[in-house]
C-alpha atoms as a PDB file:
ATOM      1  CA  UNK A   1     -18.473   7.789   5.599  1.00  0.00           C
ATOM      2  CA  UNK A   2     -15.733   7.358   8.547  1.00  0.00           C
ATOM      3  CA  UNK A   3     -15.750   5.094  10.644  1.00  0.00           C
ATOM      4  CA  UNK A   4     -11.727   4.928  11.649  1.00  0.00           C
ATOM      5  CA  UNK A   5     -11.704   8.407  13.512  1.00  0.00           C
ATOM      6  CA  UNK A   6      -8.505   6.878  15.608  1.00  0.00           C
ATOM      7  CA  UNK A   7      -6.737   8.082  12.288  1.00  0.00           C
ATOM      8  CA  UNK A   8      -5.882  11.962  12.807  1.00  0.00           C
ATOM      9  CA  UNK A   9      -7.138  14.438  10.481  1.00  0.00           C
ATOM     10  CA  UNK A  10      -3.582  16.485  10.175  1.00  0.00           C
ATOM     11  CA  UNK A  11       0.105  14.334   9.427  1.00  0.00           C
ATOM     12  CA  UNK A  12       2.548  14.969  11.622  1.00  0.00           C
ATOM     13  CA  UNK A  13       5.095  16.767   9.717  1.00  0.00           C
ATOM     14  CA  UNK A  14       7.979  14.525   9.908  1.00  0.00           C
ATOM     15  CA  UNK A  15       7.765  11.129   7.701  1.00  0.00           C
ATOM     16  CA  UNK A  16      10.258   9.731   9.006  1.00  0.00           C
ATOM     17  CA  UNK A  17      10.100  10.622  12.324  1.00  0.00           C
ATOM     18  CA  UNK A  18       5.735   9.976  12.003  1.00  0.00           C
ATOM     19  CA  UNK A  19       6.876   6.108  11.311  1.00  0.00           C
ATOM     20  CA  UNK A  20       9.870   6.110  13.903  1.00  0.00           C
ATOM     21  CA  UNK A  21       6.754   7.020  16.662  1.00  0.00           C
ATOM     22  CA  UNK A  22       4.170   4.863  14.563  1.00  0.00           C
ATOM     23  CA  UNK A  23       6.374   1.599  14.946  1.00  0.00           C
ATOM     24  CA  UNK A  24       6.851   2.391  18.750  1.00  0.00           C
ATOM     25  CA  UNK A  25       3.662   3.078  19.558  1.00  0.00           C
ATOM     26  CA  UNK A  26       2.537  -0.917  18.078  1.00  0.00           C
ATOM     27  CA  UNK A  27       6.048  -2.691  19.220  1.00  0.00           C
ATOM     28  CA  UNK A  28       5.346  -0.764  22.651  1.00  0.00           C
ATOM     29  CA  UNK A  29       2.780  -3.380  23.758  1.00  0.00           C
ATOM     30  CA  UNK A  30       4.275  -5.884  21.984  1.00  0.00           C
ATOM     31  CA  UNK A  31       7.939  -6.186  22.667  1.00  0.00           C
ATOM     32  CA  UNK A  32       9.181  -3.237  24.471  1.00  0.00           C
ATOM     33  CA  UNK A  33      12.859  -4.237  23.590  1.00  0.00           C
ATOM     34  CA  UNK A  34      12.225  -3.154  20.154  1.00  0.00           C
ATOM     35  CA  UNK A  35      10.446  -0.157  20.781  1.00  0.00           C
ATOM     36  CA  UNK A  36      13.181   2.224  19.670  1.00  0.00           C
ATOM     37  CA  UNK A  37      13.435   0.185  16.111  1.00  0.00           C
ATOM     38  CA  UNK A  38      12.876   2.403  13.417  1.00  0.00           C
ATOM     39  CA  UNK A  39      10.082   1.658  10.845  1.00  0.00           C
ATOM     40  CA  UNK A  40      11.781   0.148   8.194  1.00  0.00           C
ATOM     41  CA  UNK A  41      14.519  -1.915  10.163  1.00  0.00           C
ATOM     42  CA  UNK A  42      11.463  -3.977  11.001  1.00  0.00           C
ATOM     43  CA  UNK A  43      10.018  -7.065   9.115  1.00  0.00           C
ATOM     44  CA  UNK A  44       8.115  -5.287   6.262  1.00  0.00           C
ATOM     45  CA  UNK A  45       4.689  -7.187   6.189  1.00  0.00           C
ATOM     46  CA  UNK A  46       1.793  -6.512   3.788  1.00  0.00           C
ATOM     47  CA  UNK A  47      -1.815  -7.823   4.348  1.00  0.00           C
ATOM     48  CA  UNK A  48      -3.689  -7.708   0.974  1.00  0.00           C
ATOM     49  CA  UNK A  49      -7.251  -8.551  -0.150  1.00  0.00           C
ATOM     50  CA  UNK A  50      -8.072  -8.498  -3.818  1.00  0.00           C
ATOM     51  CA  UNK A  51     -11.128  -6.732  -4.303  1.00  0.00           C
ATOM     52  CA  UNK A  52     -12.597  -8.934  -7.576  1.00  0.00           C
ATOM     53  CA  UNK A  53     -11.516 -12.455  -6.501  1.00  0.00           C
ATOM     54  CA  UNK A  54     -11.619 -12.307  -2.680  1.00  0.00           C
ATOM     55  CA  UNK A  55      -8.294 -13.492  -2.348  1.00  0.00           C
ATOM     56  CA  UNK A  56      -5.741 -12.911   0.933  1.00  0.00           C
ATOM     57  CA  UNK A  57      -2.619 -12.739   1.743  1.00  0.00           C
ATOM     58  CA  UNK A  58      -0.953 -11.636   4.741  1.00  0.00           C
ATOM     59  CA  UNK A  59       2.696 -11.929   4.410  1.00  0.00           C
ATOM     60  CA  UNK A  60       6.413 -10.761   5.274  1.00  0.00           C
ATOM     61  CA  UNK A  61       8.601 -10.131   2.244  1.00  0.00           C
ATOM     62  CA  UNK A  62      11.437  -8.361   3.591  1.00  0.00           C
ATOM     63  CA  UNK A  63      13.335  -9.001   6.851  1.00  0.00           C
ATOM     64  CA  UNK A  64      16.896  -8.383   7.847  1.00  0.00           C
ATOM     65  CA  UNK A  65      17.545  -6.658   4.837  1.00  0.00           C
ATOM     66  CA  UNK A  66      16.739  -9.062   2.654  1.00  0.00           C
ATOM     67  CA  UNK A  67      13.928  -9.965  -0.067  1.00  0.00           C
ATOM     68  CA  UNK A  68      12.399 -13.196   1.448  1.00  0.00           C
ATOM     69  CA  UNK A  69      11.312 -14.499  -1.941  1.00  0.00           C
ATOM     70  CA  UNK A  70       7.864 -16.723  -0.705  1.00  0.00           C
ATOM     71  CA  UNK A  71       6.612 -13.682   0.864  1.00  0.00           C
ATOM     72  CA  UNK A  72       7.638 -11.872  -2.195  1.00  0.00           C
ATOM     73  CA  UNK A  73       6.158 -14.166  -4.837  1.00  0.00           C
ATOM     74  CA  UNK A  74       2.826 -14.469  -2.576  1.00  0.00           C
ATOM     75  CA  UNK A  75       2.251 -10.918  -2.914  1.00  0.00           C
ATOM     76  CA  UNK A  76       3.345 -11.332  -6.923  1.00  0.00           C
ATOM     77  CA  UNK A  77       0.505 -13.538  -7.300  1.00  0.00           C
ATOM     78  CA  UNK A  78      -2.426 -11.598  -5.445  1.00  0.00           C
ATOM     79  CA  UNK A  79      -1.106  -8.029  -7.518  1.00  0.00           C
ATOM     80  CA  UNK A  80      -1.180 -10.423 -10.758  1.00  0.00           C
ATOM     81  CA  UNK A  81      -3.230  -9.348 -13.922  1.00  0.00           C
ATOM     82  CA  UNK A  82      -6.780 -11.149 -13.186  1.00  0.00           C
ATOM     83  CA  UNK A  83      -8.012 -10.740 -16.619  1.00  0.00           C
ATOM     84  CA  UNK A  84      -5.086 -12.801 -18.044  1.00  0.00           C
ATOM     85  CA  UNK A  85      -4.182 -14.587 -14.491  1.00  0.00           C
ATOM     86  CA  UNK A  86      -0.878 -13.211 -15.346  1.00  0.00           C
ATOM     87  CA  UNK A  87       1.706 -12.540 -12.524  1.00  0.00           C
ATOM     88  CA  UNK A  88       5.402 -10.648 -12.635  1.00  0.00           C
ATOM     89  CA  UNK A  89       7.431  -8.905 -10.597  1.00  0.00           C
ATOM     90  CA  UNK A  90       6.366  -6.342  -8.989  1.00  0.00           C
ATOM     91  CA  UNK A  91       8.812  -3.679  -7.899  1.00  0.00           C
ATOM     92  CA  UNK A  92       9.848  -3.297  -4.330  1.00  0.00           C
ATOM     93  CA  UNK A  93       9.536   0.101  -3.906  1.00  0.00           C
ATOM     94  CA  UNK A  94       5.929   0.044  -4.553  1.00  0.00           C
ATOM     95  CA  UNK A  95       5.504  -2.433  -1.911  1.00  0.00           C
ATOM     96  CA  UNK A  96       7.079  -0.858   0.065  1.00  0.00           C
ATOM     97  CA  UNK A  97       4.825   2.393  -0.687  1.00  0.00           C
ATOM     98  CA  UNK A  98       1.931   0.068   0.258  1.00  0.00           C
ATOM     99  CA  UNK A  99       3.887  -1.172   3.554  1.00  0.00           C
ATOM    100  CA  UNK A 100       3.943   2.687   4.567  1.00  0.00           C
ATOM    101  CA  UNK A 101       0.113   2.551   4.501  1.00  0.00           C
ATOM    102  CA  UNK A 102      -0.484  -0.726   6.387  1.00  0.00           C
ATOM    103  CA  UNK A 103       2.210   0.758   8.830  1.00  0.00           C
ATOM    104  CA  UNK A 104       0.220   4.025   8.718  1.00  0.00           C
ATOM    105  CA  UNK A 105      -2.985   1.782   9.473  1.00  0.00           C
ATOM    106  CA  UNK A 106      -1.778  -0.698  11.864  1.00  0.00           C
ATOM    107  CA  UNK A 107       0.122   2.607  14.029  1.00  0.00           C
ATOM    108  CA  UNK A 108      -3.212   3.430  14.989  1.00  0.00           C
ATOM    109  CA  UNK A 109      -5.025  -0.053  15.832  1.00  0.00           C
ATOM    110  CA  UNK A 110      -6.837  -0.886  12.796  1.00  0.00           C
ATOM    111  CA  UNK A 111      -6.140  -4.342  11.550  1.00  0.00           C
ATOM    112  CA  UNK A 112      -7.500  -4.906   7.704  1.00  0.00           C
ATOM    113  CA  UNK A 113      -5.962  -5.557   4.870  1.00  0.00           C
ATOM    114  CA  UNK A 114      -5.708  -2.851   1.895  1.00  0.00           C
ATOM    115  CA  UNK A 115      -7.957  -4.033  -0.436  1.00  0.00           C
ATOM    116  CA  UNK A 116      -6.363  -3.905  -4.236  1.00  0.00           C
ATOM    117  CA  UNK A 117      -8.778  -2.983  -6.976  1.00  0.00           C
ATOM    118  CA  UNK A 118      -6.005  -3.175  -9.415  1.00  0.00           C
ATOM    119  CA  UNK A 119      -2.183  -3.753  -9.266  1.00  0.00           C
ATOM    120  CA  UNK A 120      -0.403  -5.646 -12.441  1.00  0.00           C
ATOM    121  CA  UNK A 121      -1.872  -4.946 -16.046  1.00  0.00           C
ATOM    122  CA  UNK A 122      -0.961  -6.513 -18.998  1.00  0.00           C
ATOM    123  CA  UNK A 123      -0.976  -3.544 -22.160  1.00  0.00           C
ATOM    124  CA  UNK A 124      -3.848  -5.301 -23.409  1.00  0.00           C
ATOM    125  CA  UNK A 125      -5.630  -5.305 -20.200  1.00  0.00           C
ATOM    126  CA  UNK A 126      -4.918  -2.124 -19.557  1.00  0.00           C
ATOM    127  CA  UNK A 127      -6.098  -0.495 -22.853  1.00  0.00           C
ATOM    128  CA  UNK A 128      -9.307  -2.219 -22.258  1.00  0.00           C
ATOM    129  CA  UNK A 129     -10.067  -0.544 -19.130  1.00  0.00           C
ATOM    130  CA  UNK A 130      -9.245   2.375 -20.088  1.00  0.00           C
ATOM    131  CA  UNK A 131      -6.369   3.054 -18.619  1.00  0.00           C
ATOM    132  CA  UNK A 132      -3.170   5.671 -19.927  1.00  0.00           C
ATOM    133  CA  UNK A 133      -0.600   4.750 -22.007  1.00  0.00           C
ATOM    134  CA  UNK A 134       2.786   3.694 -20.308  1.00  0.00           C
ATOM    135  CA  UNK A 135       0.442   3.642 -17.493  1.00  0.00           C
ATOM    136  CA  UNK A 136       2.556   2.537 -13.483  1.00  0.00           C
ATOM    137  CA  UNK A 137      -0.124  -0.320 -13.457  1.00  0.00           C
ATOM    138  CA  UNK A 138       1.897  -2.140 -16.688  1.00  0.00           C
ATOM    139  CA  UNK A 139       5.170  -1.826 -15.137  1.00  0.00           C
ATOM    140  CA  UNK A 140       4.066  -3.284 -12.106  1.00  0.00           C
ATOM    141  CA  UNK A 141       5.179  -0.169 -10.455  1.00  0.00           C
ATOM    142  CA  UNK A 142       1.393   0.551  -9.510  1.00  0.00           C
ATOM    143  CA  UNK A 143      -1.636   0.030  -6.968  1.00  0.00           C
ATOM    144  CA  UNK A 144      -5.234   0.733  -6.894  1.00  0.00           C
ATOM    145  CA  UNK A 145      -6.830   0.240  -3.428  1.00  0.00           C
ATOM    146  CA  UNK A 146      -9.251   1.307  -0.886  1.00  0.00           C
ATOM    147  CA  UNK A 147      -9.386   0.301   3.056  1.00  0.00           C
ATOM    148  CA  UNK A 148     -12.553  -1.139   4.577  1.00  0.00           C
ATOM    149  CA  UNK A 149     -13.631   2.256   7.184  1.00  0.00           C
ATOM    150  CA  UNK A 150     -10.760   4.704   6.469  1.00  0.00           C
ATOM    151  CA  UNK A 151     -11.708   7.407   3.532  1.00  0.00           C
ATOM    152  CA  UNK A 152     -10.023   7.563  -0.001  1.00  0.00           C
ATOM    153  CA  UNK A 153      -9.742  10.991   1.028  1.00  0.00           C
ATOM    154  CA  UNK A 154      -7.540  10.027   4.033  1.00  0.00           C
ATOM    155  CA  UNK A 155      -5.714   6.902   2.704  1.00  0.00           C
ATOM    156  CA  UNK A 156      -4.351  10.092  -0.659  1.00  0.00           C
ATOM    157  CA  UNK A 157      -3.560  12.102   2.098  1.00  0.00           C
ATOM    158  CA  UNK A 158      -1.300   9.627   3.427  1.00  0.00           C
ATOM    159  CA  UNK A 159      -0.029   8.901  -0.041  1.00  0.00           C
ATOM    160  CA  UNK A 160       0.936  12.059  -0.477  1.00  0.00           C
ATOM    161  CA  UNK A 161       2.600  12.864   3.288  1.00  0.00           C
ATOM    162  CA  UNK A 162       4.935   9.843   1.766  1.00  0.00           C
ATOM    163  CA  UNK A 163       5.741  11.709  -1.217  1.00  0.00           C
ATOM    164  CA  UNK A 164       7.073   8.790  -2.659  1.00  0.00           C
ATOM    165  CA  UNK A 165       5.662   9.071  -5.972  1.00  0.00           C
ATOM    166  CA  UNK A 166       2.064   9.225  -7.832  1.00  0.00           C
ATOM    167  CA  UNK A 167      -1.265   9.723  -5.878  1.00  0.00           C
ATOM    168  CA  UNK A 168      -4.741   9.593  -7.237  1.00  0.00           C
ATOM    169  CA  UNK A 169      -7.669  10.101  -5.698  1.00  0.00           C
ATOM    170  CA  UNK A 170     -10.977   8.925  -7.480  1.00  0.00           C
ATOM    171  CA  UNK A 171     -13.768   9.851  -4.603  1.00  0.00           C
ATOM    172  CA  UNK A 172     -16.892   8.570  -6.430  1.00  0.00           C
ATOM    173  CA  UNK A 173     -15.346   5.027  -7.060  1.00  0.00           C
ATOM    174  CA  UNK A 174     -13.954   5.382  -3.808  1.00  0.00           C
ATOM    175  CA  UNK A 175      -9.991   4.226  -4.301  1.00  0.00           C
ATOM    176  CA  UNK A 176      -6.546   5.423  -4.089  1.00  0.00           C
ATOM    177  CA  UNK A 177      -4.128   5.557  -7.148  1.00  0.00           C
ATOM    178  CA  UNK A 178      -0.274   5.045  -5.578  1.00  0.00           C
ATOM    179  CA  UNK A 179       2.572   4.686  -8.208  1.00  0.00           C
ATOM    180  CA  UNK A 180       6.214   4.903  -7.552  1.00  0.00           C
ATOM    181  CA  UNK A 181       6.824   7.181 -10.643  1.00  0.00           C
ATOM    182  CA  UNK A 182       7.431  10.479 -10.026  1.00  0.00           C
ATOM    183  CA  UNK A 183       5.633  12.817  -7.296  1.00  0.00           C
ATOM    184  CA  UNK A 184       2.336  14.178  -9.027  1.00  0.00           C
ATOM    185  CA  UNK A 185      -1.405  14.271  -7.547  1.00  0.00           C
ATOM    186  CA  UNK A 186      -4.469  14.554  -9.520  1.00  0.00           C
ATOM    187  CA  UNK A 187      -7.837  13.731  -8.725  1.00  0.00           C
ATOM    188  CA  UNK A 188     -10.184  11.177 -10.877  1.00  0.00           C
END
């Protein structure tokens, strides 16, 4: 089912140069003095739901190059283990995977959060669900989400145009695996 057909079916070829055009297009109507900013020179905001809980945050956790640590521990807490309410720190990168995809998102007028089916996992946790061993998820290096109207199918296509590390795409339970380990694809 698609209901975001704003989102085109073919990436443009250039990543960077995709989110350089992305970030104008929004800041265009917004601020036209910073419509030449590239992507990541902007405030890097995340808006997550968590799936199980119904939890929300919508946050900033890195501005003028630096880690803006309420931001940062906000989005700690919502990724946190729910089975053991147990929260660490999750690595930036990975956020910043997940910022590509709100940018990705929010470049072409859709404004919901990714909802997280899974982020932080304890080894016990994770061994109970089922998960691999030295699984992304229990490094915090890991992110299991879907987006309310926008295809798995699109949102691992996207993943993968990043190419900026692990992509799964599980159709029938209708998520999207993204890892900042090294670049593999696989479908579940």
């Amino acid at each position: 089912m698609e209901i975001a057909p704003g989102i085109p079916d073919l990436i443009a070829p250039n990543r960077r140069q995709f989110l350089r055009t992305a970030s104008s297009l929004v800041i265009a109507y917004t601020t036209p003095a910073f419509a030449q900013q590239d992507f990541w020179s902007l405030p890097r905001e995340l808006w997550l739901q968590r799936a199980e809980t119904g939890e929300e945050v919508r946050t900033v956790y890195w501005d003028n190059g630096e880690l803006l640590q309420e931001g940062y521990y906000e989005l700690c807490t919502i990724l946190r283990d729910t089975h053991r309410n147990l929260a660490v720190q999750f690595d930036i990168t990975m956020l910043d995977i997940a910022r590509g995809i709100y940018g990705w998102l929010t470049a072409f007028g859709l404004q919901r959060p990714l909802i997280v089916t899974s982020g932080y996992r304890h080894p016990l946790t994770n061994a109970s669900e089922g998960g691999v061993k030295n699984s992304y998820h229990t490094k915090a290096q890991a992110i299991d989400l879907r987006i309310s109207g926008v295809s798995a199918d699109k949102v691992s296509a996207f993943g993968r145009y990043l190419a900026a590390g692990g992509v799964g795409f599980y159709a029938a339970k209708d998520f999207t695996h993204l890892d900042c380990g090294k670049l593999r694809t696989w479908r579940g």
